[in-house]
C-alpha atoms as a PDB file:
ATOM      1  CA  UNK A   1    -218.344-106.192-190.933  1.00  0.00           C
ATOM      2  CA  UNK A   2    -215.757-103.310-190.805  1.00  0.00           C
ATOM      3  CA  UNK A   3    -212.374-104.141-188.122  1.00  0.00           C
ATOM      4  CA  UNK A   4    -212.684-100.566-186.883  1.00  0.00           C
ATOM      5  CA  UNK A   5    -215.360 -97.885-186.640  1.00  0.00           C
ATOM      6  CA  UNK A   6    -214.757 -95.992-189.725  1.00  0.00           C
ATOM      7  CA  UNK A   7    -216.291 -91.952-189.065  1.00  0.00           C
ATOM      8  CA  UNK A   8    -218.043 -89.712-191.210  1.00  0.00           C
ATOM      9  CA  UNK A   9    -217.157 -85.728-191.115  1.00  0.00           C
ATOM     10  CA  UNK A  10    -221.290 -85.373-190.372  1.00  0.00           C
ATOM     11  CA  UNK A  11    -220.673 -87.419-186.803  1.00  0.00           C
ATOM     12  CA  UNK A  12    -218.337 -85.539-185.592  1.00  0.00           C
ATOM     13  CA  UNK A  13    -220.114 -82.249-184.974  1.00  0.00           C
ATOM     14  CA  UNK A  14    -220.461 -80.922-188.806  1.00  0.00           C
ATOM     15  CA  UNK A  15    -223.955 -80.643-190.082  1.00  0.00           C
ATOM     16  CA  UNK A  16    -223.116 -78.913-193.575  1.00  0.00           C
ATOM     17  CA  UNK A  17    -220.034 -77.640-195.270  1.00  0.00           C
ATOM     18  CA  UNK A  18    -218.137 -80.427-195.056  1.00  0.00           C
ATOM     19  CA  UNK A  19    -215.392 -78.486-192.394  1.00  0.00           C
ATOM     20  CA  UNK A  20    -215.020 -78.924-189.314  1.00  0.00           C
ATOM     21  CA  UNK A  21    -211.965 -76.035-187.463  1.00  0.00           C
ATOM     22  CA  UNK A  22    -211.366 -75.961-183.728  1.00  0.00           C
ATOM     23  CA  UNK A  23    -209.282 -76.133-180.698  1.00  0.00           C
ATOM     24  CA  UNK A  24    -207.775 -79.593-180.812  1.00  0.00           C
ATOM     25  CA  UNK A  25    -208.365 -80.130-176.437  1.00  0.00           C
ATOM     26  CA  UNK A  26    -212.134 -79.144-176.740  1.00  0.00           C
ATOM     27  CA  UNK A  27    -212.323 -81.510-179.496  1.00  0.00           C
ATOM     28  CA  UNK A  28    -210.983 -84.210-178.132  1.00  0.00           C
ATOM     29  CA  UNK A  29    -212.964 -83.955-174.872  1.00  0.00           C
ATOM     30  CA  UNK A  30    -216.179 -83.786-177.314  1.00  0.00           C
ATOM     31  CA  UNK A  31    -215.291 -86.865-179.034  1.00  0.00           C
ATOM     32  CA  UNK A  32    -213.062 -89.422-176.619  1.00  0.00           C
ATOM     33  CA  UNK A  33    -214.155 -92.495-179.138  1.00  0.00           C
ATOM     34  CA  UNK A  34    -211.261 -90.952-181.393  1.00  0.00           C
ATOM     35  CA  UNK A  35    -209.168 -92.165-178.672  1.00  0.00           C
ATOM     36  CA  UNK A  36    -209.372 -96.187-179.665  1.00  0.00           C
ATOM     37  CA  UNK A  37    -208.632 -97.412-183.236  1.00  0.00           C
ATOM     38  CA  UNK A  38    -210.715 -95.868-185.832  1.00  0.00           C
ATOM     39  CA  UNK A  39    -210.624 -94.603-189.533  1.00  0.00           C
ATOM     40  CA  UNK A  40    -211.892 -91.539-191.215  1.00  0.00           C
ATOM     41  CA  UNK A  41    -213.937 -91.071-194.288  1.00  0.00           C
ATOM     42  CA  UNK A  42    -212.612 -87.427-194.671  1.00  0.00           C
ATOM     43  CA  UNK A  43    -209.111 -85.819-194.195  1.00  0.00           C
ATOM     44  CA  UNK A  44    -208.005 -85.192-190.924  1.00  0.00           C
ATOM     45  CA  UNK A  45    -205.100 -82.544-189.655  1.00  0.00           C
ATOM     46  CA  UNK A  46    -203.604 -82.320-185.986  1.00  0.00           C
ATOM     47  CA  UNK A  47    -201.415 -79.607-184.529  1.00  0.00           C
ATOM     48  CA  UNK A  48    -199.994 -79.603-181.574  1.00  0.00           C
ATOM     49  CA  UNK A  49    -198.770 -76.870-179.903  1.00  0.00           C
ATOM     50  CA  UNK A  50    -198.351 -78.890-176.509  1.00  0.00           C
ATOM     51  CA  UNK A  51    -198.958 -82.733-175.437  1.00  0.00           C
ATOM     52  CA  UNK A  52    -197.284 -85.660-174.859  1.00  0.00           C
ATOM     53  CA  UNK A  53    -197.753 -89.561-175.791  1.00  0.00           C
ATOM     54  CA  UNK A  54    -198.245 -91.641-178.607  1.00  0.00           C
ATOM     55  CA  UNK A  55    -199.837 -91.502-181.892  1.00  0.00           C
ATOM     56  CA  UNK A  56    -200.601 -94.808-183.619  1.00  0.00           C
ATOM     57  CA  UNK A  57    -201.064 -94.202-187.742  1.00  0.00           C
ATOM     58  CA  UNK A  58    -201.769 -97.642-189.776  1.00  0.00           C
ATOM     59  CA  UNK A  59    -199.816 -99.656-186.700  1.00  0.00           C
ATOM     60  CA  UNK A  60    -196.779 -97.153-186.943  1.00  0.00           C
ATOM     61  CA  UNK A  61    -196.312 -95.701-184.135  1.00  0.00           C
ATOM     62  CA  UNK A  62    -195.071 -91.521-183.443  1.00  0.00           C
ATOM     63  CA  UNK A  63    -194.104 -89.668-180.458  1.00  0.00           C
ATOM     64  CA  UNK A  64    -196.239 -86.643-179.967  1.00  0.00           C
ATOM     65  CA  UNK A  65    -194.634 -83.672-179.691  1.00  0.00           C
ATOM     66  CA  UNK A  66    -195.181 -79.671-179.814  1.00  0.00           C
ATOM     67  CA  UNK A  67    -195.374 -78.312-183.107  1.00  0.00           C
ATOM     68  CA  UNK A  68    -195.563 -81.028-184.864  1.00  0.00           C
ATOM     69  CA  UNK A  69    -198.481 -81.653-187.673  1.00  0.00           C
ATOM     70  CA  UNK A  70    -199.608 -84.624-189.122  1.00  0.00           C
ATOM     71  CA  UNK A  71    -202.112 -85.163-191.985  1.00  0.00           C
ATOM     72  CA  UNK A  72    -204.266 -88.249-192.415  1.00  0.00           C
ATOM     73  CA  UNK A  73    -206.186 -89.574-195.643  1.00  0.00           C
ATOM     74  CA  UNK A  74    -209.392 -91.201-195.762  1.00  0.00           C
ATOM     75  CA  UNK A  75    -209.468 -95.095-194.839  1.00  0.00           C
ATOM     76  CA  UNK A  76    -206.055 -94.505-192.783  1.00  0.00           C
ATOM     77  CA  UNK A  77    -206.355 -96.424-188.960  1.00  0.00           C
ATOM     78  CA  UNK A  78    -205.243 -94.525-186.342  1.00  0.00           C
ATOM     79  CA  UNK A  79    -205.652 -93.987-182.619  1.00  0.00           C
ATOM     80  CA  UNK A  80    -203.837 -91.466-179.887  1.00  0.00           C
ATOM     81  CA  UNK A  81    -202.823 -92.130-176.402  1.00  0.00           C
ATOM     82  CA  UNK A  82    -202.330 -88.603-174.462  1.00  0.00           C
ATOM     83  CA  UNK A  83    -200.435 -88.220-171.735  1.00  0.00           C
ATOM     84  CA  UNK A  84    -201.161 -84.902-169.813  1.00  0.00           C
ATOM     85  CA  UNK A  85    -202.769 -81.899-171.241  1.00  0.00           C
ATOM     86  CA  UNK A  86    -203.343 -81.334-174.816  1.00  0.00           C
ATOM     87  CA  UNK A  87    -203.375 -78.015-176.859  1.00  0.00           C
ATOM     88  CA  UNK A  88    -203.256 -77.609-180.750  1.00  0.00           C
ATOM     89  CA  UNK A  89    -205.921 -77.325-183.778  1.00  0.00           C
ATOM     90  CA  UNK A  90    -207.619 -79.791-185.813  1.00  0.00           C
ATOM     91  CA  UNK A  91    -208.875 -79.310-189.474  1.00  0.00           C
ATOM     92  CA  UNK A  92    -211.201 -81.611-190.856  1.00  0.00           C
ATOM     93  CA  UNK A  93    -212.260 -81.571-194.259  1.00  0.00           C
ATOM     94  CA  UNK A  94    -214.642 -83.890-196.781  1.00  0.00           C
ATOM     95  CA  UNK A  95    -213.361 -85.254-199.953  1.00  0.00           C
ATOM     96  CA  UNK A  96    -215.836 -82.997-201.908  1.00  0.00           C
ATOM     97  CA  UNK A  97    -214.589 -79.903-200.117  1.00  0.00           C
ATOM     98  CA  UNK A  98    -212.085 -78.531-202.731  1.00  0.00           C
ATOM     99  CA  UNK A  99    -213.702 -79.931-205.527  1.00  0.00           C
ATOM    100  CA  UNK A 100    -215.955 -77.069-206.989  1.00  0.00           C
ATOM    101  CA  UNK A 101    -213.411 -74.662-206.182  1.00  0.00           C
ATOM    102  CA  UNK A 102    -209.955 -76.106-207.945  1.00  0.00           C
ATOM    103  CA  UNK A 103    -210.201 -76.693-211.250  1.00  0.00           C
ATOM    104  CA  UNK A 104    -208.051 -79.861-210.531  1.00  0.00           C
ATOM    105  CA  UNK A 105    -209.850 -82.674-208.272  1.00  0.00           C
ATOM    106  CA  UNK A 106    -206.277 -84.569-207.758  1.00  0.00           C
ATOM    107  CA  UNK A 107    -204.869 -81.592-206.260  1.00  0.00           C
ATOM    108  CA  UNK A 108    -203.836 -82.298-202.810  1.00  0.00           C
ATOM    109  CA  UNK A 109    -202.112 -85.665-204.509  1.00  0.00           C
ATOM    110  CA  UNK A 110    -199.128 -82.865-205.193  1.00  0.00           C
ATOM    111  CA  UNK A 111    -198.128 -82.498-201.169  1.00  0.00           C
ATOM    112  CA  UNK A 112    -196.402 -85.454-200.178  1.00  0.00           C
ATOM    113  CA  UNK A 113    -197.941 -85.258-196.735  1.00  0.00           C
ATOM    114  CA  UNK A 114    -201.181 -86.401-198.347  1.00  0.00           C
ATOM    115  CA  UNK A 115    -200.152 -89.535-199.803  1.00  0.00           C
ATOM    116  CA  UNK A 116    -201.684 -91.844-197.561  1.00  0.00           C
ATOM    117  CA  UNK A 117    -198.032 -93.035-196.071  1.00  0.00           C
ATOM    118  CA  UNK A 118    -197.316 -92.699-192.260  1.00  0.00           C
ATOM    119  CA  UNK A 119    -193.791 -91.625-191.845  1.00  0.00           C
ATOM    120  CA  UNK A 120    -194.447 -88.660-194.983  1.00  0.00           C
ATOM    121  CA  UNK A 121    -197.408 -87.235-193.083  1.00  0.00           C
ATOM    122  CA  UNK A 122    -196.178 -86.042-189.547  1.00  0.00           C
ATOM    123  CA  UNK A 123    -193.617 -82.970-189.894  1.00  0.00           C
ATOM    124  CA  UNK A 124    -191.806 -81.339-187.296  1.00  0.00           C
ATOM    125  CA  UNK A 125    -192.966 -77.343-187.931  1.00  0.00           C
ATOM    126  CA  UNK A 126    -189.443 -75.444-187.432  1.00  0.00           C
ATOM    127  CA  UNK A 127    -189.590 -72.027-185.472  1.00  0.00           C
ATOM    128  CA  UNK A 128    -189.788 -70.099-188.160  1.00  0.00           C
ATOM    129  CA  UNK A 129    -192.963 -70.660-189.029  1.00  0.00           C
ATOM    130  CA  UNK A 130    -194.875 -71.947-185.851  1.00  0.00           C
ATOM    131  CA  UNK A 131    -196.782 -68.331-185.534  1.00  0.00           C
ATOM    132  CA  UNK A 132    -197.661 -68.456-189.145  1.00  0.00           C
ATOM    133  CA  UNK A 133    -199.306 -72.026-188.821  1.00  0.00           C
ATOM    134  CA  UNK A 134    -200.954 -70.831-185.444  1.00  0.00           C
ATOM    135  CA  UNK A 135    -202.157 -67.876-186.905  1.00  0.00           C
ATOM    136  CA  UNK A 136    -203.488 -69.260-190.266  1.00  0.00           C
ATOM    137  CA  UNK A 137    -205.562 -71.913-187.702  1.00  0.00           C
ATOM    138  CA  UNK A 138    -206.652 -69.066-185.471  1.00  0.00           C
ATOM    139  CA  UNK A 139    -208.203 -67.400-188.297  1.00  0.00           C
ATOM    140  CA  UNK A 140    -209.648 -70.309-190.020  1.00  0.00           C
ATOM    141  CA  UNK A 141    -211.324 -70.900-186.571  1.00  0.00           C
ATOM    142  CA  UNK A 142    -212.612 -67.394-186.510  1.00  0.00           C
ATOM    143  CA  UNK A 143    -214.086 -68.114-190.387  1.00  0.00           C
ATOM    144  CA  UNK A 144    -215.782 -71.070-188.960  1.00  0.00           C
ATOM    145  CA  UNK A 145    -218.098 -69.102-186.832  1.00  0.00           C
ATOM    146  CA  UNK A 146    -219.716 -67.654-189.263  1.00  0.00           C
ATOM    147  CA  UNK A 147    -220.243 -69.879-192.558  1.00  0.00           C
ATOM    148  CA  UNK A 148    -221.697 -67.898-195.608  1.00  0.00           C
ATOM    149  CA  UNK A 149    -220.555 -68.608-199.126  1.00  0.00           C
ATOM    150  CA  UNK A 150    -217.463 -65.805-198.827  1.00  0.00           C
ATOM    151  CA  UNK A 151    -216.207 -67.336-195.773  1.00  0.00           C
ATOM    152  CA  UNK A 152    -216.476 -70.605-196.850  1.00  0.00           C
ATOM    153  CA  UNK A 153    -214.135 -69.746-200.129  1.00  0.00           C
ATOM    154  CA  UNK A 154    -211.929 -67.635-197.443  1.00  0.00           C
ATOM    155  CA  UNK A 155    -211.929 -71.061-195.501  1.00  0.00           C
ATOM    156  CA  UNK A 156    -210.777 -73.098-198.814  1.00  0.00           C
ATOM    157  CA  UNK A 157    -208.115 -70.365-199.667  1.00  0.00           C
ATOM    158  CA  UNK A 158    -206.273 -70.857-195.785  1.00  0.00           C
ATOM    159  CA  UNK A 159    -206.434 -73.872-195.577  1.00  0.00           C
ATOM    160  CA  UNK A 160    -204.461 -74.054-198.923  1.00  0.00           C
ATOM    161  CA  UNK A 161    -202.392 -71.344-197.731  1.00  0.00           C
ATOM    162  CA  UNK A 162    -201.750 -74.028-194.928  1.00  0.00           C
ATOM    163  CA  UNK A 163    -200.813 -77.057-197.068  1.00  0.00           C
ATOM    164  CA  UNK A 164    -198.264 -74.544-199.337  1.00  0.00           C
ATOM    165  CA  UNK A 165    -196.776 -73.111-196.734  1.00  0.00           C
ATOM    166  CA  UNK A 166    -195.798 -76.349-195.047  1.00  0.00           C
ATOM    167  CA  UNK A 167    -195.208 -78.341-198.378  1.00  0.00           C
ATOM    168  CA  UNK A 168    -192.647 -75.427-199.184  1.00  0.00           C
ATOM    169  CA  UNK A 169    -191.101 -75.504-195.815  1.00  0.00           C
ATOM    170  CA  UNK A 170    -190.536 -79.615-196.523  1.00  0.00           C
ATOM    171  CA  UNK A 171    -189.350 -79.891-200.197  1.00  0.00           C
ATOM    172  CA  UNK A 172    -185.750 -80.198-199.394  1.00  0.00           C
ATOM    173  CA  UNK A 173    -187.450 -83.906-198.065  1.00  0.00           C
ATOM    174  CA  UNK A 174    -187.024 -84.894-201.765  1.00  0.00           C
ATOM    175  CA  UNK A 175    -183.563 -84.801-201.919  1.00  0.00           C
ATOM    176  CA  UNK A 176    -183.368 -81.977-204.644  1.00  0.00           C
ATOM    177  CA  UNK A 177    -184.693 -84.466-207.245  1.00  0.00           C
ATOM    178  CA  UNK A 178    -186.436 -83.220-209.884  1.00  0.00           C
ATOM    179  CA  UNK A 179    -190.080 -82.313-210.372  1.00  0.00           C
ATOM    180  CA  UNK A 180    -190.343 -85.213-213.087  1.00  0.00           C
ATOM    181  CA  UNK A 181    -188.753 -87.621-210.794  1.00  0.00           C
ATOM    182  CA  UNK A 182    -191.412 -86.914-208.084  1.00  0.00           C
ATOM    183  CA  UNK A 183    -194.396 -86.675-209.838  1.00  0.00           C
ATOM    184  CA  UNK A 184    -193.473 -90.025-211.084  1.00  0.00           C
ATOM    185  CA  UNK A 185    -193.144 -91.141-207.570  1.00  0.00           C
ATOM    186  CA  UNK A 186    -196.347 -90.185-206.587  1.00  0.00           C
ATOM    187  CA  UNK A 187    -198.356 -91.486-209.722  1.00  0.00           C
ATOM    188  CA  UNK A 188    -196.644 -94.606-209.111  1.00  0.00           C
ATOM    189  CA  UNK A 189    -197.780 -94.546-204.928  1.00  0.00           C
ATOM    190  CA  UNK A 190    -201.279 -93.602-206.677  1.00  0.00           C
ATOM    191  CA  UNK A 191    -201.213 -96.689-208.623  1.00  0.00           C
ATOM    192  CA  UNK A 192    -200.420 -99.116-206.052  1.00  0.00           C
ATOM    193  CA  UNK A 193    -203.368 -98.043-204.333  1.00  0.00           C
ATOM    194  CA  UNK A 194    -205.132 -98.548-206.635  1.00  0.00           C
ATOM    195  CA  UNK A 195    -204.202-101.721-207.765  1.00  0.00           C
ATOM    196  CA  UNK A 196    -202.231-103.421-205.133  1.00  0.00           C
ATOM    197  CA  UNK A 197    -204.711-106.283-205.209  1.00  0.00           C
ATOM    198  CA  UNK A 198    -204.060-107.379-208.863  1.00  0.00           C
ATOM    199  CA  UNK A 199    -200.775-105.586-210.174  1.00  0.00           C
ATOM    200  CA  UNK A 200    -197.931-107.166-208.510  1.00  0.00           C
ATOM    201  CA  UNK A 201    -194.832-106.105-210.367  1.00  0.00           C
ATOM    202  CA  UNK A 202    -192.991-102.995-210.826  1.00  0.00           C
ATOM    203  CA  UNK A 203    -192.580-103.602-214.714  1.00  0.00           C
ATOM    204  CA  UNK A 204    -196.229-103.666-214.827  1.00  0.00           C
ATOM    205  CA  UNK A 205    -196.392-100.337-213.051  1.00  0.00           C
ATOM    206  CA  UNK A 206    -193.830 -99.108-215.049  1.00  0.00           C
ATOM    207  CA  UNK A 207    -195.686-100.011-218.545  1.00  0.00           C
ATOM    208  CA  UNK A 208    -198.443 -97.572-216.814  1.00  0.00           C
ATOM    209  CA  UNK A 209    -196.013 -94.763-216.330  1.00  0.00           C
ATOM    210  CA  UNK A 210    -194.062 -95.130-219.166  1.00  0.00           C
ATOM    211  CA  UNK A 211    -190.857 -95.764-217.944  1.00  0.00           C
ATOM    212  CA  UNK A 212    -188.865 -98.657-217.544  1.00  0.00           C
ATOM    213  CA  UNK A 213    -188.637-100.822-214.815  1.00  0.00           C
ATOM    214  CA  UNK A 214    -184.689-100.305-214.345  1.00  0.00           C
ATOM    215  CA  UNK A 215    -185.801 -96.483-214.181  1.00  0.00           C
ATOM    216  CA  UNK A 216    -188.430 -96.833-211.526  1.00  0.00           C
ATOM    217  CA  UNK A 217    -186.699 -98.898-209.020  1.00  0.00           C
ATOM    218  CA  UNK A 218    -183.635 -97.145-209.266  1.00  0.00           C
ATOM    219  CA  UNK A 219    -186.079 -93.948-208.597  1.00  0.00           C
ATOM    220  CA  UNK A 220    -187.379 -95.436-206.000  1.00  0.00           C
ATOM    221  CA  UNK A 221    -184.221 -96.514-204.524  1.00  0.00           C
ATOM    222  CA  UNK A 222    -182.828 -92.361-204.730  1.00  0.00           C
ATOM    223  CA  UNK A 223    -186.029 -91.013-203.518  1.00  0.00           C
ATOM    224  CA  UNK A 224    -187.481 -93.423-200.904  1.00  0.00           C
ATOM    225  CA  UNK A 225    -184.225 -95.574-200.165  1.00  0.00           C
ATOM    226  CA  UNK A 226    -186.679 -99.001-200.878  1.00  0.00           C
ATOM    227  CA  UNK A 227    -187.391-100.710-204.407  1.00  0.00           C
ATOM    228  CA  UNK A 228    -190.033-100.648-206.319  1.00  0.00           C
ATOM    229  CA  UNK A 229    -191.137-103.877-205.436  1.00  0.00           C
ATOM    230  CA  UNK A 230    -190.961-103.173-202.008  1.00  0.00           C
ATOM    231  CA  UNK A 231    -193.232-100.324-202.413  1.00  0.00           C
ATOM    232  CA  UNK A 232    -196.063-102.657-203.514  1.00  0.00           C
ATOM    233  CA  UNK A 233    -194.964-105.316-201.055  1.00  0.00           C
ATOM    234  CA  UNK A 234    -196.011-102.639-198.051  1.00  0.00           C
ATOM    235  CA  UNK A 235    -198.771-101.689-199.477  1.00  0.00           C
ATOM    236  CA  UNK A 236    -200.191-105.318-199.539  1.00  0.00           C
ATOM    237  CA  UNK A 237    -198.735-105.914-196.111  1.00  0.00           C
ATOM    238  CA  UNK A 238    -200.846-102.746-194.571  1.00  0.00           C
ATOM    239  CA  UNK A 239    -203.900-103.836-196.185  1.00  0.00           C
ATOM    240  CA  UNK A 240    -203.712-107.399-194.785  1.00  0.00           C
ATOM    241  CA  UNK A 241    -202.584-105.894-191.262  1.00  0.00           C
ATOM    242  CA  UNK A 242    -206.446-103.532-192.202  1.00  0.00           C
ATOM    243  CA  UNK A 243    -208.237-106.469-192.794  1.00  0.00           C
ATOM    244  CA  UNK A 244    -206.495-108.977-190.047  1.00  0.00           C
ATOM    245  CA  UNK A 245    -207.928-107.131-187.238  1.00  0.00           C
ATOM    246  CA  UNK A 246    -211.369-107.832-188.124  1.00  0.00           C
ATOM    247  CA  UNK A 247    -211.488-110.874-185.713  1.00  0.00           C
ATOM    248  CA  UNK A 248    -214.622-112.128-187.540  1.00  0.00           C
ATOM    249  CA  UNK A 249    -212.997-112.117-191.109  1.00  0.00           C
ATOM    250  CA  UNK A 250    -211.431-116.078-191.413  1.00  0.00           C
ATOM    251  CA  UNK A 251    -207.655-115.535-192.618  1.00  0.00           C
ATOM    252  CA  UNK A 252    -208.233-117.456-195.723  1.00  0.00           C
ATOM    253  CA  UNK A 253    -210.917-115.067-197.198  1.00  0.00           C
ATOM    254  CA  UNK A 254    -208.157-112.271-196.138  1.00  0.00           C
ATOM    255  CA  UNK A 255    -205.985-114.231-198.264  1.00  0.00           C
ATOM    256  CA  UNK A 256    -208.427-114.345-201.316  1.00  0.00           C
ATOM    257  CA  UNK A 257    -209.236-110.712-201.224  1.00  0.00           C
ATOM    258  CA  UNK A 258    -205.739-109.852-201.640  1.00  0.00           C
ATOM    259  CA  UNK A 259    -205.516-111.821-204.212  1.00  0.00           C
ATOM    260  CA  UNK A 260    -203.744-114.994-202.755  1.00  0.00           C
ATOM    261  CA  UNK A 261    -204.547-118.162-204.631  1.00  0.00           C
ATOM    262  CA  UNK A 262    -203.636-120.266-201.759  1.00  0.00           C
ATOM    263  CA  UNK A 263    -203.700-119.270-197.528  1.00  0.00           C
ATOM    264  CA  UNK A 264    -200.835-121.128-197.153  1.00  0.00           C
ATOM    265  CA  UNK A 265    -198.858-118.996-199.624  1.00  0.00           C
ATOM    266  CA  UNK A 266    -200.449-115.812-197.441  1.00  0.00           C
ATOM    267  CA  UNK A 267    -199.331-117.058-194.639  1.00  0.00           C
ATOM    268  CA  UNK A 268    -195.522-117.075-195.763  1.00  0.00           C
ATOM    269  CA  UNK A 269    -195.608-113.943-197.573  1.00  0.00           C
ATOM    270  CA  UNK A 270    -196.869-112.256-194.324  1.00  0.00           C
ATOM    271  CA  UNK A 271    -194.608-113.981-192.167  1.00  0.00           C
ATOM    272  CA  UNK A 272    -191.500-112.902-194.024  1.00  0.00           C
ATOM    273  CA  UNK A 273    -192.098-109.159-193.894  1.00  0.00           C
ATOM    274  CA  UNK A 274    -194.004-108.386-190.562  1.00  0.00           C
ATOM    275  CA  UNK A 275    -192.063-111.275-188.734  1.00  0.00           C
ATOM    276  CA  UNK A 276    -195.596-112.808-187.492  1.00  0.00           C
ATOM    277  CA  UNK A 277    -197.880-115.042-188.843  1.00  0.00           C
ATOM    278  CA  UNK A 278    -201.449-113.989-189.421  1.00  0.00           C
ATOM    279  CA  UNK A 279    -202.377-115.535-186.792  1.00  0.00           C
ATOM    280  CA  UNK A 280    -199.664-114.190-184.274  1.00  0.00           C
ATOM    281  CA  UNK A 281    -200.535-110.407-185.498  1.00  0.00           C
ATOM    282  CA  UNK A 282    -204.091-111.006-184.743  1.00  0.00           C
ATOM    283  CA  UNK A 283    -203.654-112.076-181.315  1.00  0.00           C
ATOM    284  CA  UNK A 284    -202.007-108.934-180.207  1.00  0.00           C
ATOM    285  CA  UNK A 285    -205.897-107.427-180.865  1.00  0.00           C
END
């Protein structure tokens, strides 16, 4: 039994495709379940142009703001709560969308903003380009209304368009390190994901990337300001904070499925970095 609703691209409103480009207040009006915690089984983009309130991504929580833009992987949690009148776009988009039309499937993995990590995915759009953004939404909106196999390429193309332009606008986010450096840094994010449940250490990550372990937490240390191992640690913590919401889900067998050989242990490890116990994090739901 799944802690949250978890929503395919097909229930909100798409019916082939696989994109969905609108208005983000008529939206939101169509579809007020998006207001309580959910998670999305296709990527999800928000721009707001005006609006007020809070935004709640994988229990991190973000002022809303005008032109600001987050993006949001599948299996991310995330709820708003508005205050007053909201204006802005959404883009929604399946995992297969891209795929027959980029020669590379792990694409998007290049933009930061889609690694799957709150505080990399909401950006603060300067001045400079707020029309641009607005105007590459109105006409992927106008694109929308009329879906033949043209438009749909035309669709793919801006909403690339969309990702480079912001990605360029953000790069000076990486410190002026070098394009080795961060690719490194996001094959080794990749990884975790991947394997957070049974890879542990960063010298085991490291034998996967080729580097040593010296090399990769002092890269992690330049680039994110955190060590390697407490990369992985967050990773683990955010999947246990996933799973402990699921009020039906005992905490042991949480404990197990991340790969905890004994509860008690669990309970420690959890209690150390969120400052709760299991069972003091799961009250607050």
């Amino acid at each position: 039994m799944k802690a949250f609703p978890v929503y395919d691209i097909i229930g909100l409103g798409v019916t082939q495709n696989d994109i969905l480009v609108k208005p983000f207040a008529p939206y939101i009006l169509e579809h007020q379940k998006l207001l309580v915690p959910h998670r999305h089984a296709f990527f999800h983009v928000g721009y707001f142009r005006q609006g007020q309130g809070i935004h709640t991504i994988d229990f991190e929580q973000f002022q809303v703001k005008p032109f600001q833009i987050y993006f949001m992987v599948p299996g991310q949690v995330h709820h708003w709560n508005f205050e007053g009148e909201i204006e802005g776009y959404v883009l929604n988009f399946s995992t297969s969308f891209f795929q027959s039309f980029l020669m590379r499937s792990d694409y998007l993995n290049d933009f930061t903003f889609f690694n799957g990590i709150a505080k990399d995915s909401v950006l603060d759009i300067p001045l400079s380009l707020q029309g641009k953004i607005e105007k590459i939404f109105e006409e992927m909106i106008s694109l929308r209304e009329t879906i033949n196999p043209m438009n749909l390429d035309a669709l793919r193309v801006k909403a690339l368009e969309l990702f480079l332009c912001i990605g360029a606008s953000h790069i000076g986010k990486s410190h002026g390190s070098s394009l080795v450096n961060q690719t490194v840094i996001r094959n080794f994010q990749r990884l975790i994901d991947q394997n957070f449940q049974t890879l542990r250490l960063p010298k085991e990550y490291a034998a996967l990337l080729y580097v040593t372990p010296n090399y990769l937490n002092a890269l992690c240390s330049d680039m994110l300001g955190i060590s390697a191992g407490e990369l992985i640690r967050n990773r683990i913590v955010l999947e246990a904070k996933r799973l402990l919401v699921n009020l039906e889900l005992p905490i042991s067998a949480i404990a197990y499925e991340l790969n905890f050989n004994d509860p008690s242990y669990f309970t420690k490890f959890f209690k150390k970095y969120v400052g709760l116990t299991p069972e003091e994090f799961r009250k607050q739901f």
